[in-house]
PDB file of N, CA and C in Angstrom:
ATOM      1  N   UNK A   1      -8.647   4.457  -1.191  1.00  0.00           N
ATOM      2  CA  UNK A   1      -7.886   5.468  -0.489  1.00  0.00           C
ATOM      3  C   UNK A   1      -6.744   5.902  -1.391  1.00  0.00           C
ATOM      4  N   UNK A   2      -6.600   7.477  -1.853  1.00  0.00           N
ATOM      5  CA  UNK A   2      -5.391   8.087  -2.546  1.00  0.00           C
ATOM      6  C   UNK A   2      -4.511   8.822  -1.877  1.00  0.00           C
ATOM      7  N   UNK A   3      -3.441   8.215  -1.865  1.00  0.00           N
ATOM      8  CA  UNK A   3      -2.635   8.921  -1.306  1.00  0.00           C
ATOM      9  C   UNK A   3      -2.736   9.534   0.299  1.00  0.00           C
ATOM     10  N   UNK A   4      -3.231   8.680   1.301  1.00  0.00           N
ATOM     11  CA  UNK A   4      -3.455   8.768   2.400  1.00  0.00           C
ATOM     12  C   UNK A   4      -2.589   7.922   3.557  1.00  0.00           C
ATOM     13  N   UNK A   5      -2.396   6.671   3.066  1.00  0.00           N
ATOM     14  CA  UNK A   5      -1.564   5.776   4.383  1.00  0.00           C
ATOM     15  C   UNK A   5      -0.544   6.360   4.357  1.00  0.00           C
ATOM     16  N   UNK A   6       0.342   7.170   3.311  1.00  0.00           N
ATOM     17  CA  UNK A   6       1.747   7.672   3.950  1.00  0.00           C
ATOM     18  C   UNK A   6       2.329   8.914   4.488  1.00  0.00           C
ATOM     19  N   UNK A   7       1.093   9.048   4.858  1.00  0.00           N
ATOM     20  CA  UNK A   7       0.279  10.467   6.066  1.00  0.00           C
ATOM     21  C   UNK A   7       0.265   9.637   7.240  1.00  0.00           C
ATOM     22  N   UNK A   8      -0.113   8.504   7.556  1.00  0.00           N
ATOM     23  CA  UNK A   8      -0.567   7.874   9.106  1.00  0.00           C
ATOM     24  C   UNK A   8       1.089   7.005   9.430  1.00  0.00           C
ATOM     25  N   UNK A   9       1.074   7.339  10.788  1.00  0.00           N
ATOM     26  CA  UNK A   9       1.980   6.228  11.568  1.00  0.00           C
ATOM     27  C   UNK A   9       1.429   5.038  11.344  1.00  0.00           C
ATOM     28  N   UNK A  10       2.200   3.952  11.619  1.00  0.00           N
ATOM     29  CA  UNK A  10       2.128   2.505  11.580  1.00  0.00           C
ATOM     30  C   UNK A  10       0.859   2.157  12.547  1.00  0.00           C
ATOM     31  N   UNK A  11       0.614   2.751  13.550  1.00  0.00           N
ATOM     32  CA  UNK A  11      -0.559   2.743  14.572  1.00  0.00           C
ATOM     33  C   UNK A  11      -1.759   3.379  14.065  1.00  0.00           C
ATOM     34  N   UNK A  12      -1.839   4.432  13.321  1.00  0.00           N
ATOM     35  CA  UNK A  12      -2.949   4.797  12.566  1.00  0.00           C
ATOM     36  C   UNK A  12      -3.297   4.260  11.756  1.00  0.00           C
ATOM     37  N   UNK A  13      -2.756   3.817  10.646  1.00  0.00           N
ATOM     38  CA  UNK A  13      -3.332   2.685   9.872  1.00  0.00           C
ATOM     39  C   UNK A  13      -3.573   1.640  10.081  1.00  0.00           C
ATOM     40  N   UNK A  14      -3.311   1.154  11.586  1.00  0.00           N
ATOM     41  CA  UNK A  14      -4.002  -0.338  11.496  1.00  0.00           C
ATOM     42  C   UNK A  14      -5.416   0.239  12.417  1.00  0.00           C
ATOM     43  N   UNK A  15      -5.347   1.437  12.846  1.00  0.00           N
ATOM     44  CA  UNK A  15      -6.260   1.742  13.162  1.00  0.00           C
ATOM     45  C   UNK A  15      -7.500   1.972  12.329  1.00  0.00           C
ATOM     46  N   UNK A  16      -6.983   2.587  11.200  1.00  0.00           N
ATOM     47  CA  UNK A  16      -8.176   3.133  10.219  1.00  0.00           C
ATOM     48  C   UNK A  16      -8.355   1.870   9.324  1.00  0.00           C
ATOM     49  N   UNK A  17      -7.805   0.704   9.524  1.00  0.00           N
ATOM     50  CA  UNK A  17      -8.168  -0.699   8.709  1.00  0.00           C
ATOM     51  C   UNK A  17      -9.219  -0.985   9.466  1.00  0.00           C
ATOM     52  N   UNK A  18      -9.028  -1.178  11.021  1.00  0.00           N
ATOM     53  CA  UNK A  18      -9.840  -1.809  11.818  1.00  0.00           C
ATOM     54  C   UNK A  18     -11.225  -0.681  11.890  1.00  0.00           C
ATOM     55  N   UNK A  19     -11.228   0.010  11.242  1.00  0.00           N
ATOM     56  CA  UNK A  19     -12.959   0.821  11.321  1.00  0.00           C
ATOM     57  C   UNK A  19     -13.295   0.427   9.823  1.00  0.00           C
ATOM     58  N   UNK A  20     -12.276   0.740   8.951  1.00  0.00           N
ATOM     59  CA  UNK A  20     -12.503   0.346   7.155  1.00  0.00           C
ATOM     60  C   UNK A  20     -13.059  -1.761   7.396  1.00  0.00           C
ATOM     61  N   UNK A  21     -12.839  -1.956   8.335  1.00  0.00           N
ATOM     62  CA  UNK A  21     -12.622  -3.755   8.121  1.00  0.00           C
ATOM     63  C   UNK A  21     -14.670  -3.741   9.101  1.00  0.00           C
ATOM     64  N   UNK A  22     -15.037  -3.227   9.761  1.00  0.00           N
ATOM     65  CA  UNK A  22     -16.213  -2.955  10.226  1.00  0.00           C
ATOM     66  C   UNK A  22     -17.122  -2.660   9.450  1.00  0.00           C
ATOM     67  N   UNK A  23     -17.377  -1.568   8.475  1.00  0.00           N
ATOM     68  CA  UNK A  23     -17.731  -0.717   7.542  1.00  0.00           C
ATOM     69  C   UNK A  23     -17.787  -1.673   6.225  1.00  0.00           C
ATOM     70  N   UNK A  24     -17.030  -2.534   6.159  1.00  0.00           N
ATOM     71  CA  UNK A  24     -16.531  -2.960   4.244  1.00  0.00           C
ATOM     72  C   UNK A  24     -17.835  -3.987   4.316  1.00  0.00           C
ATOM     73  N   UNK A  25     -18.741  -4.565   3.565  1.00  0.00           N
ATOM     74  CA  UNK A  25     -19.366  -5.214   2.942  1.00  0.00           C
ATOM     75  C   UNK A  25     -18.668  -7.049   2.522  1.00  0.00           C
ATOM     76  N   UNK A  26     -19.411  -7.958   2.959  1.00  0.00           N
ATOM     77  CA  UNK A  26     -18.510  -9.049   2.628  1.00  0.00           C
ATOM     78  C   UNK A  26     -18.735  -9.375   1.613  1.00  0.00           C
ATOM     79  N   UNK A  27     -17.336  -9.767   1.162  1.00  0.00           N
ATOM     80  CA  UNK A  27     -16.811  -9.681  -0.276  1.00  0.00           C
ATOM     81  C   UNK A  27     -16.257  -8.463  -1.026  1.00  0.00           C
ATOM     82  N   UNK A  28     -16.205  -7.423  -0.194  1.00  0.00           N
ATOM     83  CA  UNK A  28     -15.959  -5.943  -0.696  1.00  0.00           C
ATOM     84  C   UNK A  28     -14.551  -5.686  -0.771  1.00  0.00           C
ATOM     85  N   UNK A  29     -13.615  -5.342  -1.249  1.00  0.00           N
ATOM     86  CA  UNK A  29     -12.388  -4.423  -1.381  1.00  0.00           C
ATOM     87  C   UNK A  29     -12.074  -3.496  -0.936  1.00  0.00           C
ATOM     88  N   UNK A  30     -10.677  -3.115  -0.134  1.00  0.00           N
ATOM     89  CA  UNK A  30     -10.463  -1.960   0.336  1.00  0.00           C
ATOM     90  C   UNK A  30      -9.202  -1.813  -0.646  1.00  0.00           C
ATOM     91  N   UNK A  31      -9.007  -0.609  -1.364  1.00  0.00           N
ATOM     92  CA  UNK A  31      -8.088   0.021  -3.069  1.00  0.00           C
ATOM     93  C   UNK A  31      -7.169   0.810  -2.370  1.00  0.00           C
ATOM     94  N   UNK A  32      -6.161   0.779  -1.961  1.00  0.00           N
ATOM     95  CA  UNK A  32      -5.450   2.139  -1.912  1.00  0.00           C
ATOM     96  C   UNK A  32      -4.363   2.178  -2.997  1.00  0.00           C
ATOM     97  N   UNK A  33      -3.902   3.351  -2.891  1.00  0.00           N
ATOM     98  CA  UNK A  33      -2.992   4.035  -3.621  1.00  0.00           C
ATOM     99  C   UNK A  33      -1.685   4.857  -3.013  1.00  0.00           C
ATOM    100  N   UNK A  34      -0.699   4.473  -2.806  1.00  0.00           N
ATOM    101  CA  UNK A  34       0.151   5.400  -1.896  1.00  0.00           C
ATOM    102  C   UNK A  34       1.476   5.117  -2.719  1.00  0.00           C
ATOM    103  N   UNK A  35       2.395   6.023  -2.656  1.00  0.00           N
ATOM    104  CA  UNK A  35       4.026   6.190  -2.858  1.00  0.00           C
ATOM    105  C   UNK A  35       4.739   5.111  -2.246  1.00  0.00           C
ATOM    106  N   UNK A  36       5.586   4.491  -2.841  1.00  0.00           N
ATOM    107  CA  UNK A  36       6.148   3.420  -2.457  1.00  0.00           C
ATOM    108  C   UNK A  36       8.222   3.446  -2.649  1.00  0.00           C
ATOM    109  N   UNK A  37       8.788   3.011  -1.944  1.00  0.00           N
ATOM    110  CA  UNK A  37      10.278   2.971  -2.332  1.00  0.00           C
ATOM    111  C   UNK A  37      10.422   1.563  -2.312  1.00  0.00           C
ATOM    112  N   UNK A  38      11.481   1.341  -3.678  1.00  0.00           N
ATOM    113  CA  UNK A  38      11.579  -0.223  -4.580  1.00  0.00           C
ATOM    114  C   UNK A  38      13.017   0.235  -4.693  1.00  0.00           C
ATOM    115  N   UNK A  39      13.943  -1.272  -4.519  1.00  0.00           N
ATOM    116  CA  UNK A  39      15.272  -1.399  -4.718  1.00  0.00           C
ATOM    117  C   UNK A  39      15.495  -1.008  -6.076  1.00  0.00           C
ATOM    118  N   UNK A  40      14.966  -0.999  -6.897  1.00  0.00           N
ATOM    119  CA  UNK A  40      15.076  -0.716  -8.511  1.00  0.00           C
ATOM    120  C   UNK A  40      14.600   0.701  -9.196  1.00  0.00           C
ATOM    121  N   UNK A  41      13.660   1.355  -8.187  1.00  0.00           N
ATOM    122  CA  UNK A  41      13.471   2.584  -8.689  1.00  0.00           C
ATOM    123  C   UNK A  41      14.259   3.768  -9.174  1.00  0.00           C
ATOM    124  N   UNK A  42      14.268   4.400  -9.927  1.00  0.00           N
ATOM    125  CA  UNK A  42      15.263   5.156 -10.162  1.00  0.00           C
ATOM    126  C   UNK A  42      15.409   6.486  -8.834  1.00  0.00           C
ATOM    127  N   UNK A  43      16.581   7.302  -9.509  1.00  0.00           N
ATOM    128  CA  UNK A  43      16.816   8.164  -8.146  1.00  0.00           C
ATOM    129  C   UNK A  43      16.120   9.454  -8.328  1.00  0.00           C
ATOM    130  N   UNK A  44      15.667   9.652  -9.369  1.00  0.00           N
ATOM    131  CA  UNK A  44      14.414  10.857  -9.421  1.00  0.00           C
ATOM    132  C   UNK A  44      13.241  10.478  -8.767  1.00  0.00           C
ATOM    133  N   UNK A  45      12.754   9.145  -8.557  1.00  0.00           N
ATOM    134  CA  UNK A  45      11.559   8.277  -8.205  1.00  0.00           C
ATOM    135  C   UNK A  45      11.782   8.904  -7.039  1.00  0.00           C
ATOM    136  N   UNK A  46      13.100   8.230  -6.743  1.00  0.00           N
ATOM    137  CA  UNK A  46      13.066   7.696  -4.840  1.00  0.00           C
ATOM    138  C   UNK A  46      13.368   9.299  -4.420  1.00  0.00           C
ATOM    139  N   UNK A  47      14.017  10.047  -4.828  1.00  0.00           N
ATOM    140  CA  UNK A  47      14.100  12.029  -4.223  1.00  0.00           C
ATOM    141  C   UNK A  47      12.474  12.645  -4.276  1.00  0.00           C
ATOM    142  N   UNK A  48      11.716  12.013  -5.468  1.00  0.00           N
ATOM    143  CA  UNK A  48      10.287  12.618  -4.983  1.00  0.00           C
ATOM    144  C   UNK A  48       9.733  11.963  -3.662  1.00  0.00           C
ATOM    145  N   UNK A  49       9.730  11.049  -3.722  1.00  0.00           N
ATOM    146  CA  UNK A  49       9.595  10.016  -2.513  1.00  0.00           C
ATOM    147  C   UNK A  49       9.999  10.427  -1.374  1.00  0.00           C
ATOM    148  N   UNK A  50      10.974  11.188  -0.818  1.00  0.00           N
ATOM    149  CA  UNK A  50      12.119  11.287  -0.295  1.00  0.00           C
ATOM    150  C   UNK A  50      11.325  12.969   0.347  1.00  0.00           C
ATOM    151  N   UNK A  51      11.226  13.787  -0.378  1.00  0.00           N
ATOM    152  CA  UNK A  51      11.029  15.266  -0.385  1.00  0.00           C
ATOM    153  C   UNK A  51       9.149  15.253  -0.450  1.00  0.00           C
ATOM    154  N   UNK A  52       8.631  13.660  -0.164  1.00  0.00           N
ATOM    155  CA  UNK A  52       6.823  13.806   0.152  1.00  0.00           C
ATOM    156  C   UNK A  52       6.362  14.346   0.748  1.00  0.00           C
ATOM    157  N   UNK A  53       4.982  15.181   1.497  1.00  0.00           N
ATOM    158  CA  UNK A  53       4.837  15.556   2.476  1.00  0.00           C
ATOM    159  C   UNK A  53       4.111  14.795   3.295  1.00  0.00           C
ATOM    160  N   UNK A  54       4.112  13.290   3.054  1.00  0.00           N
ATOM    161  CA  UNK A  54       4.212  12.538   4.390  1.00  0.00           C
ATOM    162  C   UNK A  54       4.943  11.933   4.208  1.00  0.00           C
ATOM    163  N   UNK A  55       5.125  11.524   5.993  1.00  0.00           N
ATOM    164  CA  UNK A  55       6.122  10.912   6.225  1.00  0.00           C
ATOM    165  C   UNK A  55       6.401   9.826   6.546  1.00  0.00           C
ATOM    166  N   UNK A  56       5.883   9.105   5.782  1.00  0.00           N
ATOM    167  CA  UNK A  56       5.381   7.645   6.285  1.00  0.00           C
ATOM    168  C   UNK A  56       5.835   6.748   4.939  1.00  0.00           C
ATOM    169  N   UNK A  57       6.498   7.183   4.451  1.00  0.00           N
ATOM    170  CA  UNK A  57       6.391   6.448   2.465  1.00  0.00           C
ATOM    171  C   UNK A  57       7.120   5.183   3.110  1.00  0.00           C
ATOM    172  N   UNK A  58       6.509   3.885   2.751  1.00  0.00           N
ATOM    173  CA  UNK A  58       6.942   2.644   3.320  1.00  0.00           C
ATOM    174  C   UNK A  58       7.412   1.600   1.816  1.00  0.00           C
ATOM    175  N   UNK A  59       8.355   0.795   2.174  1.00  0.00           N
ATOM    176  CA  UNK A  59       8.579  -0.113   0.938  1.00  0.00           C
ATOM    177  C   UNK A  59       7.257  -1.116   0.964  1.00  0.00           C
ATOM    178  N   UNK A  60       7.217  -1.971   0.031  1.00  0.00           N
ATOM    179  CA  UNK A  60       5.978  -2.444  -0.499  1.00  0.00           C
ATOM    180  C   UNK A  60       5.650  -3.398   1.080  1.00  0.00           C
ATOM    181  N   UNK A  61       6.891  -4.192   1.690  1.00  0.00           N
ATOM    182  CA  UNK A  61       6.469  -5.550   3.189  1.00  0.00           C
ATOM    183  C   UNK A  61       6.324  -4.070   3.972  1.00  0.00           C
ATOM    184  N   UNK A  62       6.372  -3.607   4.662  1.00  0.00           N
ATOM    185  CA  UNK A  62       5.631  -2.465   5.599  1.00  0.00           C
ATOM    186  C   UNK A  62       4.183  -2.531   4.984  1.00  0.00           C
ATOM    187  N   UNK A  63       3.750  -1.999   3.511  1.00  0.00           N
ATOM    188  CA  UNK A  63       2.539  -1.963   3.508  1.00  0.00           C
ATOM    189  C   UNK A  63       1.943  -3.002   3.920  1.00  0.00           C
ATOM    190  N   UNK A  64       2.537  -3.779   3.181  1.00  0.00           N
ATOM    191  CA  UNK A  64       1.751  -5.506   3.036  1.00  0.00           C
ATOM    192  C   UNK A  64       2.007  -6.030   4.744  1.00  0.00           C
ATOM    193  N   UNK A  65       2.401  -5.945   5.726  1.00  0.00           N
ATOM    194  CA  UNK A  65       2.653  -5.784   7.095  1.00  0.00           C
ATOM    195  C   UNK A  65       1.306  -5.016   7.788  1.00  0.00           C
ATOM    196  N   UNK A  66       0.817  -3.871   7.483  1.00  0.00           N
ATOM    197  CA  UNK A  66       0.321  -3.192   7.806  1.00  0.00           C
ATOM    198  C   UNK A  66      -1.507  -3.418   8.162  1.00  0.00           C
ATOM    199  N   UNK A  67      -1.733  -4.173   6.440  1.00  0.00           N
ATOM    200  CA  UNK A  67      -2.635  -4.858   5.775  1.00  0.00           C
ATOM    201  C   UNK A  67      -3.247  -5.980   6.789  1.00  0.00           C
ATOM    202  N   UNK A  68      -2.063  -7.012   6.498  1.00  0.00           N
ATOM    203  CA  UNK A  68      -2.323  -8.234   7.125  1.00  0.00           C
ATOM    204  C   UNK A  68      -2.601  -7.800   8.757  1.00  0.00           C
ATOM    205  N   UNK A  69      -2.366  -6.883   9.539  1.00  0.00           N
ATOM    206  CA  UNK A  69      -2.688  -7.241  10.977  1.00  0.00           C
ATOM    207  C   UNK A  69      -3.964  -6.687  11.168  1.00  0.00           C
ATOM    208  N   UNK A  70      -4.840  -6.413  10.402  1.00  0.00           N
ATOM    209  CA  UNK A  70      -6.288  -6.287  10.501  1.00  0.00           C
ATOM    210  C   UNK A  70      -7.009  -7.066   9.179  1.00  0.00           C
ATOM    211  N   UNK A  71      -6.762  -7.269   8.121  1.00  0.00           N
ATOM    212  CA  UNK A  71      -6.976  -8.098   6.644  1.00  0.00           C
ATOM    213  C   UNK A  71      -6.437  -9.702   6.533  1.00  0.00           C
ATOM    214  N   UNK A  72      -6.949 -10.472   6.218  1.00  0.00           N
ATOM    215  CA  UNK A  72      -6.558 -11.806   6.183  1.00  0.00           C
ATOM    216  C   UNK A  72      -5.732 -11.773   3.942  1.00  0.00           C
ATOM    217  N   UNK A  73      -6.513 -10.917   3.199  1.00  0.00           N
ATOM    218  CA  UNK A  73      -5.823 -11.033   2.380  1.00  0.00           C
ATOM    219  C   UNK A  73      -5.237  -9.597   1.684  1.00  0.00           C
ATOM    220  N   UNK A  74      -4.082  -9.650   1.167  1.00  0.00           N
ATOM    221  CA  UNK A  74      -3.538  -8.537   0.541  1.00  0.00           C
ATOM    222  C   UNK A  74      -2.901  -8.824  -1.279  1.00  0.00           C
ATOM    223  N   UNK A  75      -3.537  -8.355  -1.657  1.00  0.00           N
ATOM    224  CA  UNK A  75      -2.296  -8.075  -2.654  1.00  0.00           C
ATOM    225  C   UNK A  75      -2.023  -6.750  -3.450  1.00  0.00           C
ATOM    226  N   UNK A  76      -0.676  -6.814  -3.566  1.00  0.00           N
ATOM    227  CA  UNK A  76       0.084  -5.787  -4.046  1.00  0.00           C
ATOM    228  C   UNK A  76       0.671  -5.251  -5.753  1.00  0.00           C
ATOM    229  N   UNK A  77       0.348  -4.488  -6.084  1.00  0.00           N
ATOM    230  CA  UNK A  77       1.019  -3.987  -7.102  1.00  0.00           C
ATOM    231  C   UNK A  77       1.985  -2.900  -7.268  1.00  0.00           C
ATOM    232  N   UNK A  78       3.063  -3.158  -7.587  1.00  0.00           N
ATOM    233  CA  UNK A  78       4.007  -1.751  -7.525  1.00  0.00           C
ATOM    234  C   UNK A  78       4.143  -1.408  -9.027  1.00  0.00           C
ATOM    235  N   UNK A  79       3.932  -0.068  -9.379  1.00  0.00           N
ATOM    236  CA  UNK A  79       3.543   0.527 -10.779  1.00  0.00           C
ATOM    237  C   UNK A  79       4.349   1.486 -10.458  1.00  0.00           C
ATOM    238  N   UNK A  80       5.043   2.300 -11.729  1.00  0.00           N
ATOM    239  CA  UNK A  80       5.996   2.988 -12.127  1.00  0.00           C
ATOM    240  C   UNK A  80       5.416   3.568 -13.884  1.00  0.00           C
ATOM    241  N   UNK A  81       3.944   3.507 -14.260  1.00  0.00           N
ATOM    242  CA  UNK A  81       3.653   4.013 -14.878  1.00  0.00           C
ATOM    243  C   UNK A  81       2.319   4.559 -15.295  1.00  0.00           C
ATOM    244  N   UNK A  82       2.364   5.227 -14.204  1.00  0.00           N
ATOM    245  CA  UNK A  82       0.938   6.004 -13.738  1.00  0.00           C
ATOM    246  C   UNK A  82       1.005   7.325 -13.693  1.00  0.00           C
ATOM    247  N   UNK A  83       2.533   8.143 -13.781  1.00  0.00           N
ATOM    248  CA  UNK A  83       2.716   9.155 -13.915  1.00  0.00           C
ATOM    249  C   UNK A  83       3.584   9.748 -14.968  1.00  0.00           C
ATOM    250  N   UNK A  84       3.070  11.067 -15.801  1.00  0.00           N
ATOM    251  CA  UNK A  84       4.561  11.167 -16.682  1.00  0.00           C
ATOM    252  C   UNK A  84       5.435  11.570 -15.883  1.00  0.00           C
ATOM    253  N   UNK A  85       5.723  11.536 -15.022  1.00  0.00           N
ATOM    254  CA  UNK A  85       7.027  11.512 -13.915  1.00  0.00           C
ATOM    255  C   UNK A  85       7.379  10.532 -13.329  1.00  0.00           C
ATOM    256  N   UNK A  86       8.738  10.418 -12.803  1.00  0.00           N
ATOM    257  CA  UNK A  86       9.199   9.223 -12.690  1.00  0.00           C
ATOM    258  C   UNK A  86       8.745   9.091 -11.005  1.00  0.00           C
ATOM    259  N   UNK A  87       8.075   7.982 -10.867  1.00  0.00           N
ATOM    260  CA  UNK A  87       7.379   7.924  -9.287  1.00  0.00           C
ATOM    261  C   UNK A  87       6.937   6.227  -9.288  1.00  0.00           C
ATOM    262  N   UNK A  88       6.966   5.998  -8.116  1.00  0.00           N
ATOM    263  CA  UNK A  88       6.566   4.458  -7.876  1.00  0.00           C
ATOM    264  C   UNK A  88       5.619   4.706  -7.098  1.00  0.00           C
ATOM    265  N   UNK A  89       4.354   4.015  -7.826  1.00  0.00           N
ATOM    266  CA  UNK A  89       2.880   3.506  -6.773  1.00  0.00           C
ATOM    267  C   UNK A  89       2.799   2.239  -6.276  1.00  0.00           C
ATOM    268  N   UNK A  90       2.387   1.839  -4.879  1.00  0.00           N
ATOM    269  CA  UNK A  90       1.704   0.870  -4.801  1.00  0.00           C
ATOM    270  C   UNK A  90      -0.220   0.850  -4.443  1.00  0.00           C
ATOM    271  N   UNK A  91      -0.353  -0.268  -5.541  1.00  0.00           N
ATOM    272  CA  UNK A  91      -1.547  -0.262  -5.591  1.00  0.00           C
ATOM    273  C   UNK A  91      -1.624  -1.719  -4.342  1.00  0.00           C
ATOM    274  N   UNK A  92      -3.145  -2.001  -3.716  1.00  0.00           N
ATOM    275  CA  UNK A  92      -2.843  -2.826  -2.830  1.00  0.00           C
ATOM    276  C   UNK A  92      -4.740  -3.183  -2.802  1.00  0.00           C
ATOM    277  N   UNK A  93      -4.814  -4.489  -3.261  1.00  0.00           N
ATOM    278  CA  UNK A  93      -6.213  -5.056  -3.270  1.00  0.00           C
ATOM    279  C   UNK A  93      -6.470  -5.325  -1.564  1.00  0.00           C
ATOM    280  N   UNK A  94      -7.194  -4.694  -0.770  1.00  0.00           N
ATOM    281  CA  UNK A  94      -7.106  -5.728   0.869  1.00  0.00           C
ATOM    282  C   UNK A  94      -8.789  -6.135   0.830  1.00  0.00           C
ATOM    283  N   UNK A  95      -8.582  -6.979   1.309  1.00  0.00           N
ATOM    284  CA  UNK A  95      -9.782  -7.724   1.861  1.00  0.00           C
ATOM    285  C   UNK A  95     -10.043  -9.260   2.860  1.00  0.00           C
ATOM    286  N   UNK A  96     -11.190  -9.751   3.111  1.00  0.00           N
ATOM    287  CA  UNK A  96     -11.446 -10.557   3.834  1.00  0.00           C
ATOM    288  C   UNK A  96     -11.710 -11.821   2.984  1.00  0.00           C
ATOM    289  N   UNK A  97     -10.452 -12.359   2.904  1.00  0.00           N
ATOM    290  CA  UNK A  97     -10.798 -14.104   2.142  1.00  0.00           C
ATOM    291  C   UNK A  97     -11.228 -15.205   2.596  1.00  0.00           C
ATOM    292  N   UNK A  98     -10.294 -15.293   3.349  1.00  0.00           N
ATOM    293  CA  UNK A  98     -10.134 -17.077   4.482  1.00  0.00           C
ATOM    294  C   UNK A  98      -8.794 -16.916   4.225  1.00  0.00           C
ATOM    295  N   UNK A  99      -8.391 -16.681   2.919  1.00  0.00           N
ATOM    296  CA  UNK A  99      -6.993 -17.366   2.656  1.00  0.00           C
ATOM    297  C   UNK A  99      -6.083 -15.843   2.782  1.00  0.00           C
ATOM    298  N   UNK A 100      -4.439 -16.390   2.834  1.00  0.00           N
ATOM    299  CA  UNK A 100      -3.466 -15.064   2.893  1.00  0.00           C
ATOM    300  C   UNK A 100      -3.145 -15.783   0.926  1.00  0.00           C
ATOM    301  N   UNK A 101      -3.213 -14.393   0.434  1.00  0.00           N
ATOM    302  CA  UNK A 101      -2.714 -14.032  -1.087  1.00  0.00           C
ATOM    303  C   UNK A 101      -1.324 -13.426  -1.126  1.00  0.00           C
ATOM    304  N   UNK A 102      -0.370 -13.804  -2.021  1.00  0.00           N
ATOM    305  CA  UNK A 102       0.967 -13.404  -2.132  1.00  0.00           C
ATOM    306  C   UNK A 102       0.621 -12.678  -3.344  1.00  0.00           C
ATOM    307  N   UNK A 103       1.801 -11.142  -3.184  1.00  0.00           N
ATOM    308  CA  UNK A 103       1.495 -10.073  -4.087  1.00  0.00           C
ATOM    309  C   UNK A 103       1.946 -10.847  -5.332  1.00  0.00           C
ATOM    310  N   UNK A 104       1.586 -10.014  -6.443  1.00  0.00           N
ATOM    311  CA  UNK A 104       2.092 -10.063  -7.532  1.00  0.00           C
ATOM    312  C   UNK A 104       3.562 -10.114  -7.550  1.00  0.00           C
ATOM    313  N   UNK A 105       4.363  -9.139  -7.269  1.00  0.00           N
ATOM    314  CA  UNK A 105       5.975  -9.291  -7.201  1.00  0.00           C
ATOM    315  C   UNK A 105       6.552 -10.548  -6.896  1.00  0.00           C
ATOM    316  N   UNK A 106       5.944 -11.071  -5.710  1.00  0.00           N
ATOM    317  CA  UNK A 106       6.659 -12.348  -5.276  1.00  0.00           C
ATOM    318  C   UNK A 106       6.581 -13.779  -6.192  1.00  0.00           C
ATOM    319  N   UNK A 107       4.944 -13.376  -7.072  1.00  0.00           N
ATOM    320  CA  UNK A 107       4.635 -14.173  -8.013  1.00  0.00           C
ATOM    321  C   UNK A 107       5.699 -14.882  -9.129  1.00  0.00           C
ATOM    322  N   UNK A 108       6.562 -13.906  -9.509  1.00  0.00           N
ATOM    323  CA  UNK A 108       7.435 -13.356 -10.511  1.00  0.00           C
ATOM    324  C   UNK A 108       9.222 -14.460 -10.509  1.00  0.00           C
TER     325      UNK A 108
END
């Protein structure tokens, strides 16, 4: 998914997990890609962010919140160099493990 969860309310996306979590193949991955706001981003980042046309742009625990109440595992990547413009992505592995996975960031 590109650039789509920060188009949906908090209720739509756990909605569209719970049809994506029906649909997915076991052992399969669900990829998204969405705009993210980070305490460290710069302020050109966070004004594109800011001026999106959805309205939903969540910091990285909202996504990872979002994930987990239909996904048993998540993990997260927040990237800041995917664009020649200054913008923060989060990338976000979800799927069905057994186990809960801590993002990369927290790794750190």
């Amino acid at each position: 998914m590109n650039g789509l969860l920060h188009h949906l309310t908090d209720s739509e996306v756990i909605e569209l997990f719970k049809r994506v979590k029906i649909v997915l193949k076991q052992g399969g991955k669900l990829i998204t890609l969405d705009g993210c706001y980070t305490g460290k981003q710069s302020l050109i980042a966070r004004k594109k962010l800011d001026y999106d046309r959805g309205k939903y742009v969540r910091e990285e625990e909202s996504y990872r919140r979002l994930a987990f109440e239909v996904f048993d595992s998540t993990v997260t990547h927040i990237r800041e160099d995917l664009s020649l413009i200054p913008y923060t992505f989060i990338i976000m592995e979800i799927s069905e493990s057994g186990k809960n996975d801590i993002s990369k960031q927290e790794r750190k």
